[in-house]
Protein backbone atom coordinates (compact mmCIF):
# COMPACT_ATOMS: atom_id res chain seq x y z
CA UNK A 1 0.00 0.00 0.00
CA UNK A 2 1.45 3.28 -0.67
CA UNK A 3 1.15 6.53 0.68
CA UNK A 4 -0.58 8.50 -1.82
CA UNK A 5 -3.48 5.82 -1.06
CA UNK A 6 -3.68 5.59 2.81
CA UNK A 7 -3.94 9.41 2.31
CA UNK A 8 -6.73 9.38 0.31
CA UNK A 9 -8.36 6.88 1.82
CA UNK A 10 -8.05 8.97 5.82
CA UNK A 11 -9.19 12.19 3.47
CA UNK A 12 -12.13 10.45 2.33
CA UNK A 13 -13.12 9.12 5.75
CA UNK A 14 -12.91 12.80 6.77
CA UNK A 15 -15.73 14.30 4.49
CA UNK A 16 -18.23 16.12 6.88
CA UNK A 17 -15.70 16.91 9.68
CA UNK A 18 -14.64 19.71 10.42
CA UNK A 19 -10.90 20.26 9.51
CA UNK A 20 -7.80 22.88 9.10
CA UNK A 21 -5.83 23.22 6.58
CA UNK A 22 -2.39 24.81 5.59
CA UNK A 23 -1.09 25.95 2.57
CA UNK A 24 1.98 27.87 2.13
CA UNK A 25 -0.04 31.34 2.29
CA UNK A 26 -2.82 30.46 4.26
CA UNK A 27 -4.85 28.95 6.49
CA UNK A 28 -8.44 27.53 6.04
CA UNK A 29 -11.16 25.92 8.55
CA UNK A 30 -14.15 24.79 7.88
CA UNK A 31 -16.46 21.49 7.20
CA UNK A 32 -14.83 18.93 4.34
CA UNK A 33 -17.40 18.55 1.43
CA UNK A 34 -15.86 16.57 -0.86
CA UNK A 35 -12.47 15.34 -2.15
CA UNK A 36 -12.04 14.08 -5.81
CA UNK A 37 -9.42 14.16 -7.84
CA UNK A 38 -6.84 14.98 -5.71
CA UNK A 39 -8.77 18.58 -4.83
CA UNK A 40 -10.11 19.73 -1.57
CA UNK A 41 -13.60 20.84 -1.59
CA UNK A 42 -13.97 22.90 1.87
CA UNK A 43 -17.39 25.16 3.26
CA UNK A 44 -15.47 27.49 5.06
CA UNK A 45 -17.50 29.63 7.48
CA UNK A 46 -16.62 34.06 7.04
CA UNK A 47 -17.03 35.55 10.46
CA UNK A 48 -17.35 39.13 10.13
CA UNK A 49 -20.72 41.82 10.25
CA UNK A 50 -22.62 39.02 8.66
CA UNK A 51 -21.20 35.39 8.77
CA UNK A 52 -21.00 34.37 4.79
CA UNK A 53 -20.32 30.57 3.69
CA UNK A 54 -17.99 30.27 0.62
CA UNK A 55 -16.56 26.70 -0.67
CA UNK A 56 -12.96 26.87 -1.44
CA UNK A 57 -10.84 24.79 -3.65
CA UNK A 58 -7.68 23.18 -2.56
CA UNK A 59 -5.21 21.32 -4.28
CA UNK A 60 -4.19 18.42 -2.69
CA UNK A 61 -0.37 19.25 -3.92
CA UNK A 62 -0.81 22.62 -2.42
CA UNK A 63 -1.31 21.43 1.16
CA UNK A 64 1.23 21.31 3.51
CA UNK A 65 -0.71 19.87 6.31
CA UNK A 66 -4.64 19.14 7.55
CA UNK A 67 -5.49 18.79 10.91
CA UNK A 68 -8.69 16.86 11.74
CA UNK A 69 -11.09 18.30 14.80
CA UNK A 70 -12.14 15.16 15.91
CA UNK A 71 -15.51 15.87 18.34
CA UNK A 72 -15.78 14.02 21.50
């Protein structure tokens, strides 16, 4: 088994948690939607005078890390 595959595989597990993830410019939180072809789909939640929902698009080779918020 290689990685690429275990790391798709814990991705895909993750779809409807809530996760972080790095890039090497940013950072984004919010729920996991989807992942296909090696792209992120996160609904990131906008706090500010009115709280706005936007999906973002994230490359899985653009990633530097994701760290899962595992509820208890």
């Amino acid at each position: 088994m290689n990685f690429s595959f275990s790391l798709s595989n814990q991705i895909i597990q993750s779809i409807g948690m809530n996760i972080e993830v790095a890039t090497d410019t940013s950072l984004f939180e919010g729920r996991l939607v989807k992942f296909s072809y090696n792209v992120l789909e996160l609904e990131e939640n906008i706090i500010g005078y009115e709280r706005v929902t936007r999906l973002v698009f994230l490359p899985l080779s653009s990633v530097n890390f994701i760290r899962v918020q595992i509820s208890q």
